[in-house]
C-alpha atoms as a PDB file:
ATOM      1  CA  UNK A   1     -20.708  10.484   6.491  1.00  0.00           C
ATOM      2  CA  UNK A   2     -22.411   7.062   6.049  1.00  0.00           C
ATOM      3  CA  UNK A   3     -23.780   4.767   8.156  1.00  0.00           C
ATOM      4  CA  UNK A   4     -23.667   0.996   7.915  1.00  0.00           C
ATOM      5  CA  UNK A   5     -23.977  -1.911  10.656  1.00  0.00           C
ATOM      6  CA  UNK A   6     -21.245  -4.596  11.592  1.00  0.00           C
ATOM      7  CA  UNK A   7     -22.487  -8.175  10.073  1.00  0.00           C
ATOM      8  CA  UNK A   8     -23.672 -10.990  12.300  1.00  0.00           C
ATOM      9  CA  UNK A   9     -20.046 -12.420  12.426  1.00  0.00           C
ATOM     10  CA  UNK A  10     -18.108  -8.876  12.881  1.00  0.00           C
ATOM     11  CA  UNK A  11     -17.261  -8.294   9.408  1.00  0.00           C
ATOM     12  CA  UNK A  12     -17.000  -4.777   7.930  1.00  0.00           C
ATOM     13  CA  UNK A  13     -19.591  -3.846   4.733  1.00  0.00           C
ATOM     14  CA  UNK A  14     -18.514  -0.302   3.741  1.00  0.00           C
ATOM     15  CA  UNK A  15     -20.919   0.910   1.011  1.00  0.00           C
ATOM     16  CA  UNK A  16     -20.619   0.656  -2.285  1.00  0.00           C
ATOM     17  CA  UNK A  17     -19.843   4.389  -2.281  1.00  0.00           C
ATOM     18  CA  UNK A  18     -17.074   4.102  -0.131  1.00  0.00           C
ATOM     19  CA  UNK A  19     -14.998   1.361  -1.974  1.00  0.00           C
ATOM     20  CA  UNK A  20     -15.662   2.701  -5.115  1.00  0.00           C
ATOM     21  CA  UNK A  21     -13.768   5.886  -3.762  1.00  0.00           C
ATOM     22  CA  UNK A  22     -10.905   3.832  -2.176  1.00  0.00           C
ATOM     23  CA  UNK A  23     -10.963   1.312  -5.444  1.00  0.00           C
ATOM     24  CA  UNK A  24     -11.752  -1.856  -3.291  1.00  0.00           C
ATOM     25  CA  UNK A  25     -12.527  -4.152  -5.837  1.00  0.00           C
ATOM     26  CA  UNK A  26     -13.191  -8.139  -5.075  1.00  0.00           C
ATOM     27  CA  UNK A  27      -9.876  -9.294  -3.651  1.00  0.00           C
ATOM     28  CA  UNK A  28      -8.311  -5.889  -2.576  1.00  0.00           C
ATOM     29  CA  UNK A  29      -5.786  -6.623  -0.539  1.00  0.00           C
ATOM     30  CA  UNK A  30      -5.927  -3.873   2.721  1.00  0.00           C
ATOM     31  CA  UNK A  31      -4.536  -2.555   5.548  1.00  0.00           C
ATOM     32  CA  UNK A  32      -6.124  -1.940   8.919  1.00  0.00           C
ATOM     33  CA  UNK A  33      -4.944   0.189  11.105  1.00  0.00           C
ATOM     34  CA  UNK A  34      -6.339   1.768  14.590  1.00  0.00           C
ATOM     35  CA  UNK A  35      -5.921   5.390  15.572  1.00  0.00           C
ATOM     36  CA  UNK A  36      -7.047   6.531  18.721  1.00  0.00           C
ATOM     37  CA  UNK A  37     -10.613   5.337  17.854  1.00  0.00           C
ATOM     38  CA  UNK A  38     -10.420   5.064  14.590  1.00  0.00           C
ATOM     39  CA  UNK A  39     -10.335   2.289  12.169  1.00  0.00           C
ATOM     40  CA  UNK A  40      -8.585   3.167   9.305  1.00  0.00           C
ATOM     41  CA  UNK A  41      -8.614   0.763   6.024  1.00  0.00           C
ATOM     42  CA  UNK A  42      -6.044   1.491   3.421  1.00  0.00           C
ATOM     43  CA  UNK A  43      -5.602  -0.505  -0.018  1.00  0.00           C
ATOM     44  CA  UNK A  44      -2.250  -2.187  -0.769  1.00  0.00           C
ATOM     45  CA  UNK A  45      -1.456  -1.125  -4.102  1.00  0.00           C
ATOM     46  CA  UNK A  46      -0.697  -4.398  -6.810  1.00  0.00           C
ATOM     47  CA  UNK A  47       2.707  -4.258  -8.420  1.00  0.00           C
ATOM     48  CA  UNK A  48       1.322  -2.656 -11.329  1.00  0.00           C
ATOM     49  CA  UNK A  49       0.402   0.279 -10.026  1.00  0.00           C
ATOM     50  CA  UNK A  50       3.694   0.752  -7.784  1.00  0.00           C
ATOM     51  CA  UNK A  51       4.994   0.514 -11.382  1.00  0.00           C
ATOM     52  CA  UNK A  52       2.932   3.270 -12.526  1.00  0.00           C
ATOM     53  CA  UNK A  53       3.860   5.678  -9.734  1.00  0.00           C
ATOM     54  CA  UNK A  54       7.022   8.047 -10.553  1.00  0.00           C
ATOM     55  CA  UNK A  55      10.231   6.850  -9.078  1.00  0.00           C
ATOM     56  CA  UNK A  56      10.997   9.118  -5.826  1.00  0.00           C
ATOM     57  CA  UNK A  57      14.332   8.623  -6.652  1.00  0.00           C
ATOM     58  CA  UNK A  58      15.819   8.939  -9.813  1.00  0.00           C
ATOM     59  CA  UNK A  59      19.828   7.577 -10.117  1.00  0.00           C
ATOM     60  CA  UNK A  60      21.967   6.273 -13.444  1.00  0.00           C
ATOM     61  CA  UNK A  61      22.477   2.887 -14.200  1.00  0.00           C
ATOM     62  CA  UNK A  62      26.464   4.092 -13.675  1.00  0.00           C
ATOM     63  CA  UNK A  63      24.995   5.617 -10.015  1.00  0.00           C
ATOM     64  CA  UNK A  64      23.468   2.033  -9.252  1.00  0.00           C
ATOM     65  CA  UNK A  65      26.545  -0.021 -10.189  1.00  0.00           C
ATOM     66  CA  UNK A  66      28.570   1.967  -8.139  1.00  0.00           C
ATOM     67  CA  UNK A  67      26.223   2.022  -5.044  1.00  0.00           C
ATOM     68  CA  UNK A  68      26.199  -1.875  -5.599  1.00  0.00           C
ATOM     69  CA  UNK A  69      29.848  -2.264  -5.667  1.00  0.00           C
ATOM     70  CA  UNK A  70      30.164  -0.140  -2.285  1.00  0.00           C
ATOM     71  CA  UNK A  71      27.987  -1.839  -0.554  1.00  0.00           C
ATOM     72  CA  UNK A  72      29.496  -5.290  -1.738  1.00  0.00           C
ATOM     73  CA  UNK A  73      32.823  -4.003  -0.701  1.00  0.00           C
ATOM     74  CA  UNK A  74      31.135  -3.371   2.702  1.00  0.00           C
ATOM     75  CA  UNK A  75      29.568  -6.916   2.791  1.00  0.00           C
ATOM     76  CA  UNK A  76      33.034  -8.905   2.653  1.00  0.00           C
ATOM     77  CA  UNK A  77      35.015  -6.725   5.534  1.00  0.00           C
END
């Protein structure tokens, strides 16, 4: 555990430690999020990594073409 203090104005330092663990670099887009009495901070990842990350789900092109035309077919009645 580490302790820091709220700034002047209410923002949030977390030490160096800390966003060096959670990869907050300048410009980190985050999400905040309260639990109970909790803060919780969570990085949104940048479209490069999503990119990175396996697929959870893995279809054909032929699969994806045919999904497409269902739900097209669904669209127009």
């Amino acid at each position: 555990m580490i302790k820091s203090q709220v700034g002047s104005k209410g923002e949030l330092f977390p030490p160096k430690k800390i966003r060096e663990k959670l990869g907050l670099h300048p410009h980190t887009k985050v999400i905040y999020k309260v639990e109970g009495n909790r803060l919780i901070v969570e990085p949104i990842p940048n479209l490069d990594e999503v990119l990175k990350e396996k697929p959870s789900v893995e279809i054909t092109l032929e699969e994806f073409h045919e999904f497409r035309k269902e739900l097209s077919q669904r669209a127009e009645s």
